[in-house]
PDB file of N, CA and C in Angstrom:
ATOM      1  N   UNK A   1     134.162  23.472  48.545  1.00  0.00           N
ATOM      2  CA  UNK A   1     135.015  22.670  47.688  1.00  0.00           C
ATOM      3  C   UNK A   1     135.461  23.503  46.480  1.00  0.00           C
ATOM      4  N   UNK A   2     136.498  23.637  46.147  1.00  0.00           N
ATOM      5  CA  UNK A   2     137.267  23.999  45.192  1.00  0.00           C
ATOM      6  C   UNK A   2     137.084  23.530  43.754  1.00  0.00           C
ATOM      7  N   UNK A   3     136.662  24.175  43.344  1.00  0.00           N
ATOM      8  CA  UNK A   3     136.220  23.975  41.105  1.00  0.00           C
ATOM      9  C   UNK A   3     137.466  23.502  40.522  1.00  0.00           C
ATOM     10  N   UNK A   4     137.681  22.680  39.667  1.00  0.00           N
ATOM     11  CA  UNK A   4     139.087  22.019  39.050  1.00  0.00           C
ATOM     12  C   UNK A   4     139.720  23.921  38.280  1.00  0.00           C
ATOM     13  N   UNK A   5     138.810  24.609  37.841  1.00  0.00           N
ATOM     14  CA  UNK A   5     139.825  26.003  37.649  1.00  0.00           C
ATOM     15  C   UNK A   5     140.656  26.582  38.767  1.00  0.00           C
ATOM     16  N   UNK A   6     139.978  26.963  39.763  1.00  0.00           N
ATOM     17  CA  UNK A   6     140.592  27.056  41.178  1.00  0.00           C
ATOM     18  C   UNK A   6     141.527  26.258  41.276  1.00  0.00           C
ATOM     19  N   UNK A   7     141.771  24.789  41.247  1.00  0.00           N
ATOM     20  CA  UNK A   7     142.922  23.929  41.682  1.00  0.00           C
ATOM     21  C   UNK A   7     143.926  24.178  40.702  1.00  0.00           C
ATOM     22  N   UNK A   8     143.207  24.528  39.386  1.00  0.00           N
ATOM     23  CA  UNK A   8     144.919  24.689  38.557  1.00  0.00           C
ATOM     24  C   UNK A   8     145.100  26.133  38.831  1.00  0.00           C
ATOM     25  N   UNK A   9     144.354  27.054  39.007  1.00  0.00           N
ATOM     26  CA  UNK A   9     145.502  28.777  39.529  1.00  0.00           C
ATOM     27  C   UNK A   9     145.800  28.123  40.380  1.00  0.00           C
ATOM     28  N   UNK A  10     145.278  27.713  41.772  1.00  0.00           N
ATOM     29  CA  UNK A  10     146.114  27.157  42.695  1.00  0.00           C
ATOM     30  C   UNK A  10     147.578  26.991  42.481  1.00  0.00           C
ATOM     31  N   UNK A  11     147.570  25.971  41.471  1.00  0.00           N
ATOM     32  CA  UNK A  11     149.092  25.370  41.331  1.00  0.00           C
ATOM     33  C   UNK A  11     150.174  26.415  40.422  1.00  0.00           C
ATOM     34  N   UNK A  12     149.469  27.030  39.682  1.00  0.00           N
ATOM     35  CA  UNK A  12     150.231  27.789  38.802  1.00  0.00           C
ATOM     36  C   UNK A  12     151.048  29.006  39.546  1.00  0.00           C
ATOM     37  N   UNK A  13     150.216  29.366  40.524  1.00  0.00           N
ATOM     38  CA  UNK A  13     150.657  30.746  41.220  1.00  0.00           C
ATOM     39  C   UNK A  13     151.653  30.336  42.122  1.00  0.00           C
ATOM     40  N   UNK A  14     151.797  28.941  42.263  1.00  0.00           N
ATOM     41  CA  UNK A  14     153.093  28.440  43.036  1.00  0.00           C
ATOM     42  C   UNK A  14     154.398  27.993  42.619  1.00  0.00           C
ATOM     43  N   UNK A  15     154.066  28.411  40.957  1.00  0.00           N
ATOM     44  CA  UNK A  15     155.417  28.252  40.003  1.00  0.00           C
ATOM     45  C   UNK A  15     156.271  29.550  40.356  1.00  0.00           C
ATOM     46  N   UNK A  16     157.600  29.550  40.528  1.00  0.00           N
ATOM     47  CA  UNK A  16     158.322  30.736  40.792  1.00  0.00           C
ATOM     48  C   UNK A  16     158.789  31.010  39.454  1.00  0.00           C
ATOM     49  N   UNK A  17     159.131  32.358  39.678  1.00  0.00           N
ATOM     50  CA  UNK A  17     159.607  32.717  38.176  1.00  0.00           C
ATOM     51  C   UNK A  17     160.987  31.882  37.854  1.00  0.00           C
ATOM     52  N   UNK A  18     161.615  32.251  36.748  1.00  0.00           N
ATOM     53  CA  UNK A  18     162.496  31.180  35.999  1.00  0.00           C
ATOM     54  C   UNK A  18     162.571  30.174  36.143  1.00  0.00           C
ATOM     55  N   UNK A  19     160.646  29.499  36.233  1.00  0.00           N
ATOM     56  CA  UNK A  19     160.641  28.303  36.460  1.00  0.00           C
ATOM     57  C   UNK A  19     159.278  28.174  35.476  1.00  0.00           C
ATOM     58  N   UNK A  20     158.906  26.914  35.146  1.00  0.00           N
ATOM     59  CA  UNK A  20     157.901  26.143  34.253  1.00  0.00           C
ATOM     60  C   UNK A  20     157.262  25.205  34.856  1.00  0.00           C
ATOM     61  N   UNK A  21     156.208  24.840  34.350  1.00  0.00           N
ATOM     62  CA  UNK A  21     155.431  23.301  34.871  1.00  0.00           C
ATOM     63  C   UNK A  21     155.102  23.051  33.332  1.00  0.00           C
ATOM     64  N   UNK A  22     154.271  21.589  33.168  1.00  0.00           N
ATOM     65  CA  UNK A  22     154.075  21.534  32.209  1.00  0.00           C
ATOM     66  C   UNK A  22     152.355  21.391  32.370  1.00  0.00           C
ATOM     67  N   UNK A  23     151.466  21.366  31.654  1.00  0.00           N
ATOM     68  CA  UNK A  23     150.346  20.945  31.829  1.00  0.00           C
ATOM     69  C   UNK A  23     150.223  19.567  32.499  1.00  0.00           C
ATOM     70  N   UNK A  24     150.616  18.661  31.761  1.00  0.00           N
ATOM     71  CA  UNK A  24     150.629  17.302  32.361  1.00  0.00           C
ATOM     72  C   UNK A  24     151.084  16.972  33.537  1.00  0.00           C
ATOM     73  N   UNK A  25     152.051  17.784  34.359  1.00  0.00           N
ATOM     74  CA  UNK A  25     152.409  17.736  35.714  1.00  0.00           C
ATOM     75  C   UNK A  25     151.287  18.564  36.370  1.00  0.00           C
ATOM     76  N   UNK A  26     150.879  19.566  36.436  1.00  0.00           N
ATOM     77  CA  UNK A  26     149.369  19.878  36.854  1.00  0.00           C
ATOM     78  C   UNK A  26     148.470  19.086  36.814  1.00  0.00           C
ATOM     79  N   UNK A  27     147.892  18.359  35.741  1.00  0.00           N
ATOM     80  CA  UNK A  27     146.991  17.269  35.506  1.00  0.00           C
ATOM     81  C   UNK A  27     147.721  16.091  36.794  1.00  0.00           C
ATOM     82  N   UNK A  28     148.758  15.662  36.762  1.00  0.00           N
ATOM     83  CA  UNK A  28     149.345  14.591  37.468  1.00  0.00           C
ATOM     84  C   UNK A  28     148.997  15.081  39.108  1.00  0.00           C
ATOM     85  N   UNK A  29     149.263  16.641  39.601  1.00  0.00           N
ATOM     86  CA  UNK A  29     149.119  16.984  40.909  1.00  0.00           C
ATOM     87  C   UNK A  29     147.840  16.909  41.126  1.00  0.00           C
ATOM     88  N   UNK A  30     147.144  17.199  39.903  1.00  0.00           N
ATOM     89  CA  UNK A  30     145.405  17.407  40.688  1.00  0.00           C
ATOM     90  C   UNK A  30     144.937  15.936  40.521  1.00  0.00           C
ATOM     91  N   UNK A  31     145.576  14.397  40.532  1.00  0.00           N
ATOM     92  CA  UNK A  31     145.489  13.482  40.619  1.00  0.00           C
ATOM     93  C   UNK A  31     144.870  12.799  39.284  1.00  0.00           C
ATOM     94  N   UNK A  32     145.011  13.854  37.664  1.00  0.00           N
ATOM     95  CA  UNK A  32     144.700  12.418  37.058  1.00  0.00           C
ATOM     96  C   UNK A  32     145.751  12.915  35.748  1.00  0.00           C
ATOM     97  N   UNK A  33     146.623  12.130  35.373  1.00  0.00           N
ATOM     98  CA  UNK A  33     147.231  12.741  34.115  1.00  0.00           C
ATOM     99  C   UNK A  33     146.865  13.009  33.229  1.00  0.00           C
ATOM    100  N   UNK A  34     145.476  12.162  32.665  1.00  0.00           N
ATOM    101  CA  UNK A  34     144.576  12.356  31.324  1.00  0.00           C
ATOM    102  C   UNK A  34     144.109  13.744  31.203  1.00  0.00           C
ATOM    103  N   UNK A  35     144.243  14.743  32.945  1.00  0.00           N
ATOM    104  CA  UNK A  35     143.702  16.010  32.355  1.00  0.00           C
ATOM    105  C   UNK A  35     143.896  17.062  32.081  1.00  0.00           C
ATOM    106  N   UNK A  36     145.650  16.976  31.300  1.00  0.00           N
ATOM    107  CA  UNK A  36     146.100  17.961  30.428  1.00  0.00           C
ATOM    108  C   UNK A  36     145.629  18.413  30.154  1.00  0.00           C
ATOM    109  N   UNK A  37     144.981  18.187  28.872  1.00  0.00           N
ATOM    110  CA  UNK A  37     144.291  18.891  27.877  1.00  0.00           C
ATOM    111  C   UNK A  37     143.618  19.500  28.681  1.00  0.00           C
ATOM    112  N   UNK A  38     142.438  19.292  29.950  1.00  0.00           N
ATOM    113  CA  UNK A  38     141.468  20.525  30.749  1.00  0.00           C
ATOM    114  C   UNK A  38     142.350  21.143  30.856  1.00  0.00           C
ATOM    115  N   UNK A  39     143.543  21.066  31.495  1.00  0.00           N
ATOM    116  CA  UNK A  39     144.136  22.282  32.433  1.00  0.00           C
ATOM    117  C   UNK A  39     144.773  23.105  31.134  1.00  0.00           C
ATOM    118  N   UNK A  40     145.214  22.803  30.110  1.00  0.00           N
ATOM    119  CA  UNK A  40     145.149  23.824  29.053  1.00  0.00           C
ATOM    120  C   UNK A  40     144.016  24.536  28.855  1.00  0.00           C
ATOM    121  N   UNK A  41     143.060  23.899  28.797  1.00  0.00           N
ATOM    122  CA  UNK A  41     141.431  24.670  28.204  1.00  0.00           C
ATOM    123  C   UNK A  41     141.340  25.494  29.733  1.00  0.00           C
ATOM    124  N   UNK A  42     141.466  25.330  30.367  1.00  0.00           N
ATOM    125  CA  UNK A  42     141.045  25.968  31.740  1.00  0.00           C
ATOM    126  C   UNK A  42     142.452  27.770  31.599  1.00  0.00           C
ATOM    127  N   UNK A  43     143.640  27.236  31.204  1.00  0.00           N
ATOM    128  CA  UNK A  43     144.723  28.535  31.201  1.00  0.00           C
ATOM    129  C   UNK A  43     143.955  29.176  30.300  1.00  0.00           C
ATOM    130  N   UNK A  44     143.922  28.805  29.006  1.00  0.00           N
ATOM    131  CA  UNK A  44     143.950  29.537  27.528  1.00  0.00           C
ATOM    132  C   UNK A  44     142.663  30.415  27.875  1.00  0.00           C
ATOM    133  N   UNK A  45     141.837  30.175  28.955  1.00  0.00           N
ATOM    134  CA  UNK A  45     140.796  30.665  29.093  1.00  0.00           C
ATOM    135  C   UNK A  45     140.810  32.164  30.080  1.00  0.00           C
ATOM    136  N   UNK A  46     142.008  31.728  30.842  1.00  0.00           N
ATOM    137  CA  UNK A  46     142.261  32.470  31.848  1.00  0.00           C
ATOM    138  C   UNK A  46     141.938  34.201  31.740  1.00  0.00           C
ATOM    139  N   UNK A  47     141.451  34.989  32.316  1.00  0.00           N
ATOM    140  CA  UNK A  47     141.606  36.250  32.230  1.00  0.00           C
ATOM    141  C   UNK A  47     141.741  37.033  33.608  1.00  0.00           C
ATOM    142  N   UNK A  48     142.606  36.434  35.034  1.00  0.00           N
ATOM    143  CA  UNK A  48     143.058  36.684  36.182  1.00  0.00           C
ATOM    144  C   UNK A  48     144.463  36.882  35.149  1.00  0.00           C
ATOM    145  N   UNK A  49     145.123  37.914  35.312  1.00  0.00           N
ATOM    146  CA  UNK A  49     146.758  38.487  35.344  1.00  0.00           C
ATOM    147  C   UNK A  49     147.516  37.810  36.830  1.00  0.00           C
ATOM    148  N   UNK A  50     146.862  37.795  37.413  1.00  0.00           N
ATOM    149  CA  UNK A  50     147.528  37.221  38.946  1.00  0.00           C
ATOM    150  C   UNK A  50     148.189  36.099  38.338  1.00  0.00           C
ATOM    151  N   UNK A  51     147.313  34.943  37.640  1.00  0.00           N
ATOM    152  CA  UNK A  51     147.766  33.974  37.413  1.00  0.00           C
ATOM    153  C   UNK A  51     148.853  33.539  36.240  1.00  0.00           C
ATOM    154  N   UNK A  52     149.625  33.358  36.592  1.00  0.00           N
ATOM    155  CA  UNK A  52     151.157  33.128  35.816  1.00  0.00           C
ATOM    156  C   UNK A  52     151.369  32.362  34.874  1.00  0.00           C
ATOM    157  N   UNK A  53     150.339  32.276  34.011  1.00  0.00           N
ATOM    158  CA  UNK A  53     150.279  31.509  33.083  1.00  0.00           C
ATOM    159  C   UNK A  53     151.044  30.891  32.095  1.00  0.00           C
ATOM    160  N   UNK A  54     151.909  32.101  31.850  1.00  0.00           N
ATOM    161  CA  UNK A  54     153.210  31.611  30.905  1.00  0.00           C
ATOM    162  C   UNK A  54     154.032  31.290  30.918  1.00  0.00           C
ATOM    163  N   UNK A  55     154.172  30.404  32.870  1.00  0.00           N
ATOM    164  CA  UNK A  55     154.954  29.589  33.046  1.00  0.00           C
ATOM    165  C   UNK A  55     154.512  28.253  32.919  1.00  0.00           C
ATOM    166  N   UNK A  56     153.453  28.261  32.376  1.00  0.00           N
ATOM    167  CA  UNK A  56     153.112  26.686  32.402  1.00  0.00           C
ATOM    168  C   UNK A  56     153.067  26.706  30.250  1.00  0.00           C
ATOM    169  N   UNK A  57     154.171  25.367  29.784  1.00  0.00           N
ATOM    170  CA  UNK A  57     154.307  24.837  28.406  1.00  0.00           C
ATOM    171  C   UNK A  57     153.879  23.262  28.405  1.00  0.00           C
ATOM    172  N   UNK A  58     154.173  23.323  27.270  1.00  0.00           N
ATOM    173  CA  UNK A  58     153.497  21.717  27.178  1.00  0.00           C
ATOM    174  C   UNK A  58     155.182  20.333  27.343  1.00  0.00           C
ATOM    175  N   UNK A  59     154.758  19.495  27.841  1.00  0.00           N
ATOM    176  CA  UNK A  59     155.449  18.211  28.092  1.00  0.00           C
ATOM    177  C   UNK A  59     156.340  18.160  27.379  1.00  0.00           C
ATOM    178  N   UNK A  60     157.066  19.003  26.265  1.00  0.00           N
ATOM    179  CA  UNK A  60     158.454  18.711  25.606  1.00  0.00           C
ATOM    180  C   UNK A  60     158.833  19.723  25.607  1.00  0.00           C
ATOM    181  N   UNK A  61     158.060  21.105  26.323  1.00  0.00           N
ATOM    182  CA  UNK A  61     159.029  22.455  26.363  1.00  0.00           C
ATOM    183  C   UNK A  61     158.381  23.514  25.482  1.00  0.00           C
ATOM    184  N   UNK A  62     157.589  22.870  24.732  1.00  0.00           N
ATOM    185  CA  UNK A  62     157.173  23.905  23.703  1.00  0.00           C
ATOM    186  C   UNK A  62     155.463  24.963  24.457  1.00  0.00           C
ATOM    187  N   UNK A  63     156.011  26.603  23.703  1.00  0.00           N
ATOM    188  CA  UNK A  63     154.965  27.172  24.245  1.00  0.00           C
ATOM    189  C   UNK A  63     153.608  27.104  23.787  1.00  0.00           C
ATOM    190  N   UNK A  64     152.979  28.279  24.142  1.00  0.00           N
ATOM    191  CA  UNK A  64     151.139  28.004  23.608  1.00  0.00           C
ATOM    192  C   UNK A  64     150.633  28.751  22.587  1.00  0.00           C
ATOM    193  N   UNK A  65     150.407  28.377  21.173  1.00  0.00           N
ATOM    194  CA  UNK A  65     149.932  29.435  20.338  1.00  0.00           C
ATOM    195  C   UNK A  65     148.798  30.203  20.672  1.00  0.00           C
ATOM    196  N   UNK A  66     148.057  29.788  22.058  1.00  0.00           N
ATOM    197  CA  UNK A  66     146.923  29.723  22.219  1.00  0.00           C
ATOM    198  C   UNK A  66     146.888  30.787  23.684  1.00  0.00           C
ATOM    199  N   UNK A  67     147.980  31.225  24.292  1.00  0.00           N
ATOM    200  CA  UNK A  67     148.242  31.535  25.211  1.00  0.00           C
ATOM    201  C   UNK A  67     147.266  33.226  25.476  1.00  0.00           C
ATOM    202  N   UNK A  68     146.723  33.212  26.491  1.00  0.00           N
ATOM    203  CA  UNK A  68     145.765  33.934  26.996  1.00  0.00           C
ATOM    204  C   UNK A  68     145.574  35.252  26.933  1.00  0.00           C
ATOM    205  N   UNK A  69     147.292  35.656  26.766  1.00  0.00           N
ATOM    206  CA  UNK A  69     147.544  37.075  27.122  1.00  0.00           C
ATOM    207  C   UNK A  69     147.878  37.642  25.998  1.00  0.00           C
ATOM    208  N   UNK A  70     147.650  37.079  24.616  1.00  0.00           N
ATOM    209  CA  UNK A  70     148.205  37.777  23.436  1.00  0.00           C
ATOM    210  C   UNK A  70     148.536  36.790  22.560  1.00  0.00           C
ATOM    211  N   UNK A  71     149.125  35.419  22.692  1.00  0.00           N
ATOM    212  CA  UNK A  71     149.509  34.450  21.533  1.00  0.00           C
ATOM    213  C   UNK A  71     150.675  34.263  22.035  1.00  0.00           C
ATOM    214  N   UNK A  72     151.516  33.234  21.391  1.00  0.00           N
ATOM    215  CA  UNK A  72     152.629  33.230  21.216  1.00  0.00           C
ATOM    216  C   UNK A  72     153.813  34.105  21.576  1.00  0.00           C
ATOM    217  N   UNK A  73     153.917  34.553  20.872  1.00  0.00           N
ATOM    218  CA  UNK A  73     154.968  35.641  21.559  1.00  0.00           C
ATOM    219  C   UNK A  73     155.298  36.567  22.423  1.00  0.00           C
ATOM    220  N   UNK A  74     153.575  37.228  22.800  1.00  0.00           N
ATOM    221  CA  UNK A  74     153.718  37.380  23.978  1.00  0.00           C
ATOM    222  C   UNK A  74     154.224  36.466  25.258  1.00  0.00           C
ATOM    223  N   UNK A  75     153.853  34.936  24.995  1.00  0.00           N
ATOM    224  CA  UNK A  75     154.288  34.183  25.980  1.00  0.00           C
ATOM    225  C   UNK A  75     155.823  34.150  25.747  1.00  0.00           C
ATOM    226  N   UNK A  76     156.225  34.187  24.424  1.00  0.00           N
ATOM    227  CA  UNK A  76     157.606  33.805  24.790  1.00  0.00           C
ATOM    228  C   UNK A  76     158.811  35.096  25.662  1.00  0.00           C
ATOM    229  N   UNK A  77     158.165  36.412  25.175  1.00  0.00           N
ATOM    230  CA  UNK A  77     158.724  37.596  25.844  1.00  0.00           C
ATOM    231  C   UNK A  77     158.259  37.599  27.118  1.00  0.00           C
ATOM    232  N   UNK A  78     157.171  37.141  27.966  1.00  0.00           N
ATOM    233  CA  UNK A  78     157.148  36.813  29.360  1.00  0.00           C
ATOM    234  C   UNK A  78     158.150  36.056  29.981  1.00  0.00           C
ATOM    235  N   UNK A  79     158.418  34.679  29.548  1.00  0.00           N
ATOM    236  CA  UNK A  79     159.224  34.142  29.663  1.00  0.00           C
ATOM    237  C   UNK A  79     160.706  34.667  29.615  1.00  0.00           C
ATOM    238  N   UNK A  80     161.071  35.323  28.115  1.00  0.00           N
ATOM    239  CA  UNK A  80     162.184  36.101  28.292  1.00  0.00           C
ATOM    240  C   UNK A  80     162.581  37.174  29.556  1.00  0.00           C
ATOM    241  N   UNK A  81     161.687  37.601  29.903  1.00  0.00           N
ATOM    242  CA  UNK A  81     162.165  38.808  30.737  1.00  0.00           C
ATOM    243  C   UNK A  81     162.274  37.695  32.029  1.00  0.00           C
ATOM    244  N   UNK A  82     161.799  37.251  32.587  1.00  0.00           N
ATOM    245  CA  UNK A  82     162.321  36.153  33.977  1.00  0.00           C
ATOM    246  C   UNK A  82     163.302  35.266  33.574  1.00  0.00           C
ATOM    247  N   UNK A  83     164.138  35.094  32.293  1.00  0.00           N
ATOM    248  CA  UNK A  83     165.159  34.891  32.153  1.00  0.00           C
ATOM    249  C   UNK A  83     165.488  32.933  31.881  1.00  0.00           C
ATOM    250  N   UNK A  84     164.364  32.736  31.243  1.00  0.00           N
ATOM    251  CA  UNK A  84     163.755  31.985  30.543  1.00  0.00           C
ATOM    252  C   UNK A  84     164.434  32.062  28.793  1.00  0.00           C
ATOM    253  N   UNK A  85     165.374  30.914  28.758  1.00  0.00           N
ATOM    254  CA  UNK A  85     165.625  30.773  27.121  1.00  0.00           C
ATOM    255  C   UNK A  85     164.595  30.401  26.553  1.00  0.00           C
ATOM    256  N   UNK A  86     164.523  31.134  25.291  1.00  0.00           N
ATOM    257  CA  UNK A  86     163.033  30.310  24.317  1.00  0.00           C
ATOM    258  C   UNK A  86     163.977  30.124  22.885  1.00  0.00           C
ATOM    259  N   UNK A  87     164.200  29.053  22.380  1.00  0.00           N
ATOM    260  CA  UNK A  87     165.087  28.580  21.248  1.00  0.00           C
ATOM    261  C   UNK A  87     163.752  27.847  20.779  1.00  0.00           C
ATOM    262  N   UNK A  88     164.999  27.245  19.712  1.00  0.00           N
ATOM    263  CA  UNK A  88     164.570  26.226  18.398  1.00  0.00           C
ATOM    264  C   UNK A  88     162.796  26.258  18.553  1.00  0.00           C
ATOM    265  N   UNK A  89     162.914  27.145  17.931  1.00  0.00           N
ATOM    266  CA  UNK A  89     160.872  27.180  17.614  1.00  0.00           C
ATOM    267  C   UNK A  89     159.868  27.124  18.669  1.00  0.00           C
ATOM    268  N   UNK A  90     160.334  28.308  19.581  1.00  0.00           N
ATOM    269  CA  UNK A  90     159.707  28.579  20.685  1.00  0.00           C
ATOM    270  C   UNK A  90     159.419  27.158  22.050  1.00  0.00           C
ATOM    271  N   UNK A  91     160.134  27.149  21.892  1.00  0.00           N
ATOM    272  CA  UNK A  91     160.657  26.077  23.089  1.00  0.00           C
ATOM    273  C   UNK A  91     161.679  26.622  24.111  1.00  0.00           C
ATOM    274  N   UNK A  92     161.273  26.036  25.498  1.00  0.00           N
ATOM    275  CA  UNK A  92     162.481  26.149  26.538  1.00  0.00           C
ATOM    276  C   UNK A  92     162.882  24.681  26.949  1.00  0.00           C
ATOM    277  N   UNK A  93     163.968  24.810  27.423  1.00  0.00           N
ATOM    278  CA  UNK A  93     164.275  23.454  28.091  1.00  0.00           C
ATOM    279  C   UNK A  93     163.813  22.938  29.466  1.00  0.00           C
ATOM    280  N   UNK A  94     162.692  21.970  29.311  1.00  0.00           N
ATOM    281  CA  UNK A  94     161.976  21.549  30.773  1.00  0.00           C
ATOM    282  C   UNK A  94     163.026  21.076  31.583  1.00  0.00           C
ATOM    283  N   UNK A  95     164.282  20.430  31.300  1.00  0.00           N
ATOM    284  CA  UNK A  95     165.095  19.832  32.227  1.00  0.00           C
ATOM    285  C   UNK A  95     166.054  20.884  33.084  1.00  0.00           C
ATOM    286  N   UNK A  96     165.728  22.479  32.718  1.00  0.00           N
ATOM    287  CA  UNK A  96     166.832  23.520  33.041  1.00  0.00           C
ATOM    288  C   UNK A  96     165.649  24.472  34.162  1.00  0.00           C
ATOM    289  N   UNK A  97     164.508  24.580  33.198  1.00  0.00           N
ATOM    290  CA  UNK A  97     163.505  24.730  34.233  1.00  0.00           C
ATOM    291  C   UNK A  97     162.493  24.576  34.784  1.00  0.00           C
ATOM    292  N   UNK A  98     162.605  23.051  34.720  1.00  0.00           N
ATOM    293  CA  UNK A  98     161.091  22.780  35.400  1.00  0.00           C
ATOM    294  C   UNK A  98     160.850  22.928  36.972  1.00  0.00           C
ATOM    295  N   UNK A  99     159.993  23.236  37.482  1.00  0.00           N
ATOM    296  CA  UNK A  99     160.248  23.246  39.073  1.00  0.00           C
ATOM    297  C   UNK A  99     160.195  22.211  39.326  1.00  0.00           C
TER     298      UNK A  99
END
C-alpha cells in the first residue's frame, strides 16, 4: 500500500509542463479536500528533483514562499522557463493553466 507522500508524487509527476495543479485538487484526487494543507507539508518537504513540484500553487494561483527547491523565486523562474506567466505578486493564472 502506498504512503499518502507516494500518492501526492504520484500525482504531481503527472502534471505536464506549462501546466499547474493546485494543492486542493490533489487533496480532492487523493479523496479528501481537507488535505491541502498535508499535501503542502508533504511538497515543501520534498527532496526527490524528479518530483515537479513547482507546478503545484495554491487555489487562487499564488506560489510557495515555502517552496522546496530554494523559496520563492526559485519557484517562480521554474515556472518561467516552461513558459508559465508569474504576475501581480507572484501569481499565475489557474484558469490558463490548470491541467
Amino acid at each position: 500500500m502506498k504512503t499518502f507522500t507516494e500518492k501526492v508524487y504520484e500525482i504531481v509527476k503527472k502534471v505536464p509542463k506549462g501546466k499547474v495543479i493546485s494543492y486542493q485538487k490533489i487533496a480532492i484526487k487523493l479523496g479528501d479536500k481537507n488535505k491541502a494543507r498535508a499535501v503542502g507539508n508533504v511538497l515543501h518537504k520534498n527532496k526527490d528533483p524528479e518530483v515537479p513540484c513547482h507546478r503545484v500553487v495554491n487555489s487562487k494561483g499564488f506560489l510557495s514562499k515555502k517552496f522546496a527547491f530554494g523559496g520563492i523565486e526559485v519557484h517562480k523562474m521554474r515556472l518561467e522557463r516552461e513558459g508559465i506567466e508569474v504576475f501581480d505578486g507572484y501569481r499565475v493564472s489557474i484558469e490558463t493553466h490548470s491541467m
